[in-house]
N, C-alpha and C. Protein backbone atom coordinates (compact mmCIF):
# COMPACT_ATOMS: atom_id res chain seq x y z
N UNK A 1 77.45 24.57 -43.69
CA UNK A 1 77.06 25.94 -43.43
C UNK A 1 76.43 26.60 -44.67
N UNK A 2 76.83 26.16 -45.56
CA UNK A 2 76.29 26.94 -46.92
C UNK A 2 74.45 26.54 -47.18
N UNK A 3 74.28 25.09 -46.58
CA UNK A 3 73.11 25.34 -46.75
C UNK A 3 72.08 26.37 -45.51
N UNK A 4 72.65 26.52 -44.46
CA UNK A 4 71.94 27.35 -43.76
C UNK A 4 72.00 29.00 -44.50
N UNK A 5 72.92 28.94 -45.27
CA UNK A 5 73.32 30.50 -45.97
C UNK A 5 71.94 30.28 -46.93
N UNK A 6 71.55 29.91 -47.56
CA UNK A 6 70.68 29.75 -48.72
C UNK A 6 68.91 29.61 -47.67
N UNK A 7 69.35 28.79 -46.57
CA UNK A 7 67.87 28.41 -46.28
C UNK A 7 67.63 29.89 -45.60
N UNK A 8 68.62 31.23 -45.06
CA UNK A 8 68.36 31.90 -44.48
C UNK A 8 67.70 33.37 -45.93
N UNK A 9 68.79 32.87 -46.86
CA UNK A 9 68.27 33.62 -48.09
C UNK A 9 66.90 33.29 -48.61
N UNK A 10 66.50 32.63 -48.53
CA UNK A 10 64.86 31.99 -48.81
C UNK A 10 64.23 32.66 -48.00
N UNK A 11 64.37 32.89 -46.63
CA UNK A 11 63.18 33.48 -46.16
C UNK A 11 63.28 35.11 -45.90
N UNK A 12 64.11 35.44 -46.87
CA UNK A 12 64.01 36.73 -46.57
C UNK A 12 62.35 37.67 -46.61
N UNK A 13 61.76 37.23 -47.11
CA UNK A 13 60.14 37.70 -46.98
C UNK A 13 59.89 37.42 -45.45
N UNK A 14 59.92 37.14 -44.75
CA UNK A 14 59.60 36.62 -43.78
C UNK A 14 59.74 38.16 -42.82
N UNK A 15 58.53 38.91 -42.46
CA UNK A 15 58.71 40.33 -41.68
C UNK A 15 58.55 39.38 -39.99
N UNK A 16 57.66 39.28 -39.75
CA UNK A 16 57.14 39.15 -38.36
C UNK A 16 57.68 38.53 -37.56
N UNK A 17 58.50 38.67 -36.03
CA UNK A 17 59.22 38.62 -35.76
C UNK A 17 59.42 37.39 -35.02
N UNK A 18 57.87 36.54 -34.86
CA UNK A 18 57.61 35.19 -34.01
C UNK A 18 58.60 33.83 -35.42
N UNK A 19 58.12 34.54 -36.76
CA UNK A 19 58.50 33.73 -37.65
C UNK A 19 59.93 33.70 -37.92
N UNK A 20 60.23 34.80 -37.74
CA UNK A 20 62.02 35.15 -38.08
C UNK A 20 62.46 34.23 -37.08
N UNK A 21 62.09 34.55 -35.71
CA UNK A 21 62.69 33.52 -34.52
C UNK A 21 62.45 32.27 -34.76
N UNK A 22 61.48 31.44 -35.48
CA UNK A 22 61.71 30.62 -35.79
C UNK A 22 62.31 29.41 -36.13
N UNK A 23 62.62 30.55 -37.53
CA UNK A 23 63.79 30.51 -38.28
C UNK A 23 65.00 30.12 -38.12
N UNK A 24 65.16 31.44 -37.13
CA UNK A 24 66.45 31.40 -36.86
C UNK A 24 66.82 30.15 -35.63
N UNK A 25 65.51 29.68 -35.11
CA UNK A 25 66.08 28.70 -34.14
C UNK A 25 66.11 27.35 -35.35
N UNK A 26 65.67 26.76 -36.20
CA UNK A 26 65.69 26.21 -37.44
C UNK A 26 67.25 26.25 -37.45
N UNK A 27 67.35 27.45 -38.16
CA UNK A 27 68.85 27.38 -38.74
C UNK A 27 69.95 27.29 -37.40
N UNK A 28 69.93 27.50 -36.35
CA UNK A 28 70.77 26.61 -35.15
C UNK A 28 70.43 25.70 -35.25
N UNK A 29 69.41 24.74 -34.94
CA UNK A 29 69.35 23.28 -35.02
C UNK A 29 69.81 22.79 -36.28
N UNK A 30 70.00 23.15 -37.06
CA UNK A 30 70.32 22.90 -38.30
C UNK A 30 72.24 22.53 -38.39
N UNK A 31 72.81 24.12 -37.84
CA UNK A 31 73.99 24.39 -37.27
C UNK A 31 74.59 23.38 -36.22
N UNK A 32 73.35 23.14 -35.19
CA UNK A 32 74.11 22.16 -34.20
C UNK A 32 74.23 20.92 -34.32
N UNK A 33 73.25 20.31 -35.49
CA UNK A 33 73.36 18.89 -35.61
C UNK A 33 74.55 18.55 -36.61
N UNK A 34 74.88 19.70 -37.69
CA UNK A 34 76.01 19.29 -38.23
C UNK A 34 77.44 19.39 -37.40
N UNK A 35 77.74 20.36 -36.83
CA UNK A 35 78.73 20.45 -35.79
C UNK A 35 78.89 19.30 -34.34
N UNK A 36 77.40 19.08 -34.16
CA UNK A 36 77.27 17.52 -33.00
C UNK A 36 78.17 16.25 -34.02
N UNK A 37 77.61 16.46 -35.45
CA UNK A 37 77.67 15.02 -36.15
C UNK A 37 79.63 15.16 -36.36
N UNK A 38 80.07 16.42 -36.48
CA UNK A 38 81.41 16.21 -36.76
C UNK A 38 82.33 16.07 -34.99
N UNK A 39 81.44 16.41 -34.34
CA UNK A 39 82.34 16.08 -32.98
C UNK A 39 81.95 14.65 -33.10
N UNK A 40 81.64 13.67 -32.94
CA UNK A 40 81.24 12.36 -33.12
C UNK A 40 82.19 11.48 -34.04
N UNK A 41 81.62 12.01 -35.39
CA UNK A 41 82.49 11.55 -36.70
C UNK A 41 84.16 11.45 -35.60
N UNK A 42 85.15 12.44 -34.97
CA UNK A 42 86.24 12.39 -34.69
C UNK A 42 86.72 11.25 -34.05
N UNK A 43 85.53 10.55 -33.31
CA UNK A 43 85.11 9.13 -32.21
C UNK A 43 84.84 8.15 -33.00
N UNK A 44 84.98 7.76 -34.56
CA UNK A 44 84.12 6.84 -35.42
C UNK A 44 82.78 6.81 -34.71
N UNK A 45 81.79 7.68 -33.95
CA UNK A 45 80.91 7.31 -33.73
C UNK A 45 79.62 8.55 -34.33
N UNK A 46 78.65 8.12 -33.96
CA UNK A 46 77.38 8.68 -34.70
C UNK A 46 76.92 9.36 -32.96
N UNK A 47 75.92 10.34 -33.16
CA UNK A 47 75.28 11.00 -31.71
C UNK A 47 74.16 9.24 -30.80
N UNK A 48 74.01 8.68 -32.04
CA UNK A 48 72.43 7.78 -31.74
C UNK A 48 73.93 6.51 -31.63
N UNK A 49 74.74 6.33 -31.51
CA UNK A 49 75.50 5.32 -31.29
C UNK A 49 75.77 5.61 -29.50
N UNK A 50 76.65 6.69 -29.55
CA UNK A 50 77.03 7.32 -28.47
C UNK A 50 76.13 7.45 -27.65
N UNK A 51 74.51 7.63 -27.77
CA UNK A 51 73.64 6.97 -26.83
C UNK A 51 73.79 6.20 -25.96
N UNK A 52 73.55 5.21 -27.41
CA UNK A 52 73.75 3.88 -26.52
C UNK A 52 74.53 3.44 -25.92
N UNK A 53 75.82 3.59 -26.41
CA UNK A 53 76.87 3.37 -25.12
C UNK A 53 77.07 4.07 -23.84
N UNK A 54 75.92 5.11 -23.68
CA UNK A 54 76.16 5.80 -22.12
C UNK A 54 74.58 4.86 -21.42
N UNK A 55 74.35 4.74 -22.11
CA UNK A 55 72.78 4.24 -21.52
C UNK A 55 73.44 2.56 -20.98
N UNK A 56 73.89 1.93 -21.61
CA UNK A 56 74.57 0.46 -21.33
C UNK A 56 75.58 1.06 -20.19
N UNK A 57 76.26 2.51 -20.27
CA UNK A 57 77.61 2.63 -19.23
C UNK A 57 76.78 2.86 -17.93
N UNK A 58 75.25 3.78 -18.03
CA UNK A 58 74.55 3.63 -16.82
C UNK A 58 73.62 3.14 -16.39
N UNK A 59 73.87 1.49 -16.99
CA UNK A 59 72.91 0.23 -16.58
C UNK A 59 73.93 -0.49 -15.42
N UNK A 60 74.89 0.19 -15.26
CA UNK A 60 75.35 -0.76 -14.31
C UNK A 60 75.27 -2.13 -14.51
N UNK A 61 74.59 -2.49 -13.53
CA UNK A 61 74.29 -4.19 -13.26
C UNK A 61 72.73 -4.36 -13.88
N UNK A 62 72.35 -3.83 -14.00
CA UNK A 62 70.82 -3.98 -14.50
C UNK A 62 71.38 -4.57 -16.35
N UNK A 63 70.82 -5.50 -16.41
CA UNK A 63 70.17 -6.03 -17.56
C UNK A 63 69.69 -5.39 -18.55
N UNK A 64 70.69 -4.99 -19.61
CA UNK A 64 69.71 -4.43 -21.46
C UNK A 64 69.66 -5.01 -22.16
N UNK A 65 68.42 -5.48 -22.55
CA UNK A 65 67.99 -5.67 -23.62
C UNK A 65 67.88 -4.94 -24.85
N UNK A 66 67.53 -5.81 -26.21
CA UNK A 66 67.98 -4.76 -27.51
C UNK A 66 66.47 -3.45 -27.28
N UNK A 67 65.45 -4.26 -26.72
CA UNK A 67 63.68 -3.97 -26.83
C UNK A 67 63.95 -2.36 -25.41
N UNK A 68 64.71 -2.30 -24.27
CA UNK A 68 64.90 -1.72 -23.50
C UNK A 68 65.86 -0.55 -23.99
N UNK A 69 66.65 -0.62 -24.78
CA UNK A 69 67.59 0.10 -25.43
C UNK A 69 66.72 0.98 -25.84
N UNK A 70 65.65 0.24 -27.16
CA UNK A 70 64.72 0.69 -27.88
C UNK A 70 64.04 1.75 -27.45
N UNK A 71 63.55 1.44 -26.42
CA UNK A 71 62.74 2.27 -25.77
C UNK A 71 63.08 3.04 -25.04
N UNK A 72 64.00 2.81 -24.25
CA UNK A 72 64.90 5.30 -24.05
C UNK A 72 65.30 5.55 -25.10
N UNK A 73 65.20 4.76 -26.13
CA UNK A 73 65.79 5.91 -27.27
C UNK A 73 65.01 6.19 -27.88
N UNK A 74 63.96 5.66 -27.90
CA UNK A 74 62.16 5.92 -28.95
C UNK A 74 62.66 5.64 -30.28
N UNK A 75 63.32 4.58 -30.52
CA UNK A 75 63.94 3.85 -31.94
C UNK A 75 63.61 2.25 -31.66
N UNK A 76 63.13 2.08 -32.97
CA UNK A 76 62.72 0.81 -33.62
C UNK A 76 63.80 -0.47 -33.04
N UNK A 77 63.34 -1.76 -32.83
CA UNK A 77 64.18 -2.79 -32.53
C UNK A 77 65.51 -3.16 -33.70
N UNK A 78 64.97 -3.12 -34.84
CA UNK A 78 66.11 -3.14 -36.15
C UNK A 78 66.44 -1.86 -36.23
N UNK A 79 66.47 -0.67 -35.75
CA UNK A 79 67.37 0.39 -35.83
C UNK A 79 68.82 -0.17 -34.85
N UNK A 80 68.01 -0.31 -33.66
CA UNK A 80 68.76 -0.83 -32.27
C UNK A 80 69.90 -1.74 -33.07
N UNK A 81 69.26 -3.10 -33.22
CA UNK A 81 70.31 -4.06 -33.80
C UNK A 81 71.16 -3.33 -34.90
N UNK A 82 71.32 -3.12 -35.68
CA UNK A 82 71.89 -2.31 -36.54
C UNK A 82 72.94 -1.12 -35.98
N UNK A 83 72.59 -0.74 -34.99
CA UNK A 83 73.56 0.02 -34.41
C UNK A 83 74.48 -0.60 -33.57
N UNK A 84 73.59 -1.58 -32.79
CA UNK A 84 74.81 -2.47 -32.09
C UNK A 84 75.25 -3.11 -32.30
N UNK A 85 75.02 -4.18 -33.84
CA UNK A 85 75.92 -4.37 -34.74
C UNK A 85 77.39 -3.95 -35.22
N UNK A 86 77.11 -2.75 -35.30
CA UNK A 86 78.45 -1.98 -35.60
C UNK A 86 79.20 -1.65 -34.50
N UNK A 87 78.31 -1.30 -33.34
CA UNK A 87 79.23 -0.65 -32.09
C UNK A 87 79.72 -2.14 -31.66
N UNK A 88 79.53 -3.50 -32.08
CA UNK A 88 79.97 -4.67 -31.84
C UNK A 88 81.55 -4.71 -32.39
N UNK A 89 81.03 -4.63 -34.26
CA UNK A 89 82.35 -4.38 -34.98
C UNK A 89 83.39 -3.72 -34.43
N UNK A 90 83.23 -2.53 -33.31
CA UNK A 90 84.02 -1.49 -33.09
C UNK A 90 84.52 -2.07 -31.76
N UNK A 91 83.94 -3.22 -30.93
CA UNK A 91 84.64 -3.83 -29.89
C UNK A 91 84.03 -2.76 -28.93
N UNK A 92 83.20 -2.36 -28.88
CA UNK A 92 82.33 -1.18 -27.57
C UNK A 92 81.66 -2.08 -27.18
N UNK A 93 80.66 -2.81 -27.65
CA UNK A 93 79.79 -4.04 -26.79
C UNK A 93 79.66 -5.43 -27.28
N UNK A 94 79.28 -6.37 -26.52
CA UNK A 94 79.17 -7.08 -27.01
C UNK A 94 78.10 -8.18 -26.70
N UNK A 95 77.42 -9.09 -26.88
CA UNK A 95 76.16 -10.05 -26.74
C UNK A 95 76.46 -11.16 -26.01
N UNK A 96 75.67 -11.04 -25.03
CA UNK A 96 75.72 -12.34 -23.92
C UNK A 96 74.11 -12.88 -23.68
N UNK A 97 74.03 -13.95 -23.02
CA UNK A 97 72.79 -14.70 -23.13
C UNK A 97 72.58 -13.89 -21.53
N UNK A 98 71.21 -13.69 -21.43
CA UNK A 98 71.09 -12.93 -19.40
C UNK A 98 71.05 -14.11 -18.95
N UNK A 99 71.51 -13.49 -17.46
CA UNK A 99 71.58 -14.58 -16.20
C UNK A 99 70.26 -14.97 -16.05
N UNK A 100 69.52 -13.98 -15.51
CA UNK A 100 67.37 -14.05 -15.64
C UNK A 100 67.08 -15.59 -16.50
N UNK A 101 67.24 -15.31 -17.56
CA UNK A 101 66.68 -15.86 -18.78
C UNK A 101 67.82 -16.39 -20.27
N UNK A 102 67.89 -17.37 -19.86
CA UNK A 102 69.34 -17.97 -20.65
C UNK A 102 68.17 -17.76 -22.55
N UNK A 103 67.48 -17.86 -22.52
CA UNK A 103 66.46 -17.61 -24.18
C UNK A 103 67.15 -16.17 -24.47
N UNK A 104 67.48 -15.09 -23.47
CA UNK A 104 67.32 -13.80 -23.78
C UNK A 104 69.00 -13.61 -24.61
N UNK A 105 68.81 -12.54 -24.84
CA UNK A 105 70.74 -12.07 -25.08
C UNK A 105 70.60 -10.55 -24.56
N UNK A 106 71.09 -10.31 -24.05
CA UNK A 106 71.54 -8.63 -23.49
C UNK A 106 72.89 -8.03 -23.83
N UNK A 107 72.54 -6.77 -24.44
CA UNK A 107 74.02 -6.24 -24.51
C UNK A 107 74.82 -5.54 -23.56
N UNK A 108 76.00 -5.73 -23.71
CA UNK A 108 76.96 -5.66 -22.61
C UNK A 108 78.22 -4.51 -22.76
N UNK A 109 78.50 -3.52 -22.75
CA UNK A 109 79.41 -2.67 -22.98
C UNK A 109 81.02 -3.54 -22.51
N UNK A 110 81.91 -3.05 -23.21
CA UNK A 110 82.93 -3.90 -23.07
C UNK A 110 83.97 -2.48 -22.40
N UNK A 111 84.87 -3.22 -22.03
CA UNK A 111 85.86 -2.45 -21.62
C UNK A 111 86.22 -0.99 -22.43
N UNK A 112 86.44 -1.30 -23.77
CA UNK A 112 86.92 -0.39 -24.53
C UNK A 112 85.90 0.24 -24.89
N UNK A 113 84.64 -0.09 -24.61
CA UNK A 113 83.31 0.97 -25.13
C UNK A 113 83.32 1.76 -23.90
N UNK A 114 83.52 1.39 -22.39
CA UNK A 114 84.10 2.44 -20.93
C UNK A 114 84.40 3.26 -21.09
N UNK A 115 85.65 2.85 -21.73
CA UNK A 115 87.11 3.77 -21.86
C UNK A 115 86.60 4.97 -23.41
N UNK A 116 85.90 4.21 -24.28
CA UNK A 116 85.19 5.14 -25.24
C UNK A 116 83.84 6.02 -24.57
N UNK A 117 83.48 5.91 -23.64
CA UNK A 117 82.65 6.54 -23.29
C UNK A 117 83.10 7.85 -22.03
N UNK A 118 83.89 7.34 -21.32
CA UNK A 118 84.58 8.62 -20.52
C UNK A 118 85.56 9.04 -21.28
N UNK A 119 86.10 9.17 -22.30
CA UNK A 119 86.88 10.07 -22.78
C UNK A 119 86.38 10.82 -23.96
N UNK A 120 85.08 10.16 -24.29
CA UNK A 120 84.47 11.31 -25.02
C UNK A 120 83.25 12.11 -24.26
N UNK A 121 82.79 11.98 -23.04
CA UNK A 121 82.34 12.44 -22.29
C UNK A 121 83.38 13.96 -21.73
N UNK A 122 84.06 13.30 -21.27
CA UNK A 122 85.21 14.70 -20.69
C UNK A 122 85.46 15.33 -22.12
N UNK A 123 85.68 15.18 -23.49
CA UNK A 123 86.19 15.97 -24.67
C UNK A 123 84.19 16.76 -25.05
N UNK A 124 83.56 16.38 -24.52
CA UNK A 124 82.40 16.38 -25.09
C UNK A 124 81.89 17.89 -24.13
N UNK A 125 82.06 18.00 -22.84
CA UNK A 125 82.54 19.00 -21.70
C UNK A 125 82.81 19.97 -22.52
N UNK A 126 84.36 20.03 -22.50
CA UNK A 126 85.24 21.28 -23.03
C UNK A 126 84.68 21.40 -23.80
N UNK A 127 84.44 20.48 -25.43
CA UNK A 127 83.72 21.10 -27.04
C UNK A 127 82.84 22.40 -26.53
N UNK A 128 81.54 21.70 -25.88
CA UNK A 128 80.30 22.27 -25.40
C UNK A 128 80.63 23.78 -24.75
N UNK A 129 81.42 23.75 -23.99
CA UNK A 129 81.58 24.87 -23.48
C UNK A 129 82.24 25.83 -24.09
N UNK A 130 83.23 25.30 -25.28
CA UNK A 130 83.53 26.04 -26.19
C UNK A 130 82.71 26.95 -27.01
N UNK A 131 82.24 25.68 -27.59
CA UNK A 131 80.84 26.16 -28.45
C UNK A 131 79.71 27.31 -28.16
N UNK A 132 79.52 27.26 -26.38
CA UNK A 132 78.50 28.00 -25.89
C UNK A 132 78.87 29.25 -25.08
N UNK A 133 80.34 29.46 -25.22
CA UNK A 133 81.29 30.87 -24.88
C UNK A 133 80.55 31.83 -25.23
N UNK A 134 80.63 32.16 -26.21
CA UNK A 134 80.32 33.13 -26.49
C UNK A 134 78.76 33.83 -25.95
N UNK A 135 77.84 33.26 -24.89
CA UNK A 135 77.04 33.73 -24.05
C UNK A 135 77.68 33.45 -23.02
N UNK A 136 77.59 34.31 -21.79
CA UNK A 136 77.65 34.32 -20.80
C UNK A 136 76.92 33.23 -19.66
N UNK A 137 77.48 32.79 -18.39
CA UNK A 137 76.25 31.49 -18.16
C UNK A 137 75.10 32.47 -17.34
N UNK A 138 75.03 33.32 -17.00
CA UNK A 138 73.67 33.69 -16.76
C UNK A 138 72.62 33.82 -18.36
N UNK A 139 73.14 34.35 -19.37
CA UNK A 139 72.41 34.26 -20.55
C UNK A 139 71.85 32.64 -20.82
N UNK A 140 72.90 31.77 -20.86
CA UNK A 140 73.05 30.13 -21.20
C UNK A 140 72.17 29.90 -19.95
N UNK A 141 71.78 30.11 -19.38
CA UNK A 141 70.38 29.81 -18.10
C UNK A 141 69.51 30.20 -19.09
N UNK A 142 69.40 31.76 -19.29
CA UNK A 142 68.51 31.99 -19.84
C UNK A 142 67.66 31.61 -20.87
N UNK A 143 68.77 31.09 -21.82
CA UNK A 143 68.69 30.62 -23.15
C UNK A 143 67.62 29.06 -22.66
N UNK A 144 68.40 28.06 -22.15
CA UNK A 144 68.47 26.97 -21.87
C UNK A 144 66.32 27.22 -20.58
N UNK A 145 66.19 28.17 -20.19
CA UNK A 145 64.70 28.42 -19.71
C UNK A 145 63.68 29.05 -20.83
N UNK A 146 64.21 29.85 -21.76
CA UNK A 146 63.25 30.06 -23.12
C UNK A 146 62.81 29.08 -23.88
N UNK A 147 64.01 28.38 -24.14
CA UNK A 147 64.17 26.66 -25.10
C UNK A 147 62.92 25.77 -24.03
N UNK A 148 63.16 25.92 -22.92
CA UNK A 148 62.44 24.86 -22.38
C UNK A 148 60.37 25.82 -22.55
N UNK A 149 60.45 26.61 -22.37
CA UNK A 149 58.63 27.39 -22.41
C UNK A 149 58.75 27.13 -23.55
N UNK A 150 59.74 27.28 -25.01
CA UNK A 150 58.63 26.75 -26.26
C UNK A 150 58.40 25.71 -26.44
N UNK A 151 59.11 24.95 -26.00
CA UNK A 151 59.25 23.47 -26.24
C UNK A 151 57.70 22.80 -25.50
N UNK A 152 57.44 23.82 -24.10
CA UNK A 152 56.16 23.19 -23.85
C UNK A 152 55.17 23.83 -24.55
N UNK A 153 55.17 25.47 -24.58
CA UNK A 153 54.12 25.87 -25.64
C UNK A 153 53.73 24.88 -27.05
N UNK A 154 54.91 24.84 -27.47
CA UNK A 154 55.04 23.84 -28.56
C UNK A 154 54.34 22.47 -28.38
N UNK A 155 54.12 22.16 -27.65
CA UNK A 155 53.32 20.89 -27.05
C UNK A 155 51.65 20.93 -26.99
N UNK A 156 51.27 22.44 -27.26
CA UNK A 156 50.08 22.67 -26.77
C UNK A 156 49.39 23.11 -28.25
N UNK A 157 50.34 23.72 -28.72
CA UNK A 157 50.00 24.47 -30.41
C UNK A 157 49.25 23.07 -31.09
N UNK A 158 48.13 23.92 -31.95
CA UNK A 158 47.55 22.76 -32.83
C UNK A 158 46.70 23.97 -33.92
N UNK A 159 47.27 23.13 -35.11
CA UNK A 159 47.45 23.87 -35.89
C UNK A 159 46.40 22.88 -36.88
């Protein structure tokens, strides 16, 4: 938090009110990724770990590959390995050769990566809703339909 205290003291020049909002959405994202990273940290897990283990929990029967992983997550093949490396270490998944294609290996969520994935799913619920109390859910609509028009404005800006 202290560095959002300082990055908010820096822009105190800042009059105009498109820039202040900015800002201030800056310093929430800023806010939410450290507060995401410590709900996680409580799971030994990372947000980009915890991905992957819901993406493998809703492959069902379908076949993942490390290259398929890769790609809903828009991360590199050695990021991939590297993560499932560790979520290996941690007994969440583990590497099997596919039925398809005995050359291939696909990863496989294991029992205890399940059981790690619905119980930080349901704790992940309550946090969230904790966190987002303090608006009302007609506001949290609201909020959650502003976020989405800049995000496409933002798509269009060229600067």
């Amino acid at each position: 938090m202290e560095k959002l205290e300082k990055l908010s003291e820096s822009y105190e020049w800042i009059e105009k009110i498109a820039s202040k909002t900015i800002i201030e959405l800056l310093k929430t994202k800023d806010m939410l990724e450290e507060v995401h990273d410590r709900f996680f940290k409580e799971y030994e897990l990372s947000n980009t770990k915890f991905n992957i283990l819901v993406i493998l929990y809703k492959a069902d029967k379908e076949e993942m590959y490390m290259s398929r992983i890769g790609e809903r997550m828009l991360l590199s093949n050695a990021n991939i390995t590297g993560l499932v490396d560790r979520l290996e270490e941690q007994s969440f998944v583990k590497r099997v050769r596919s039925i398809k294609d005995r050359r291939k290996i696909v990863v496989k969520i294991t029992k205890e990566g399940v059981e790690c994935v619905e119980r930080v799913i349901e704790d992940y619920i309550l946090w969230s809703k904790k966190l987002m109390e303090t608006l009302s859910k007609q506001q949290n609509i609201q909020l959650i339909e502003l976020l989405k028009e800049i995000c496409e404005t933002g798509k269009t800006v060229i600067i």
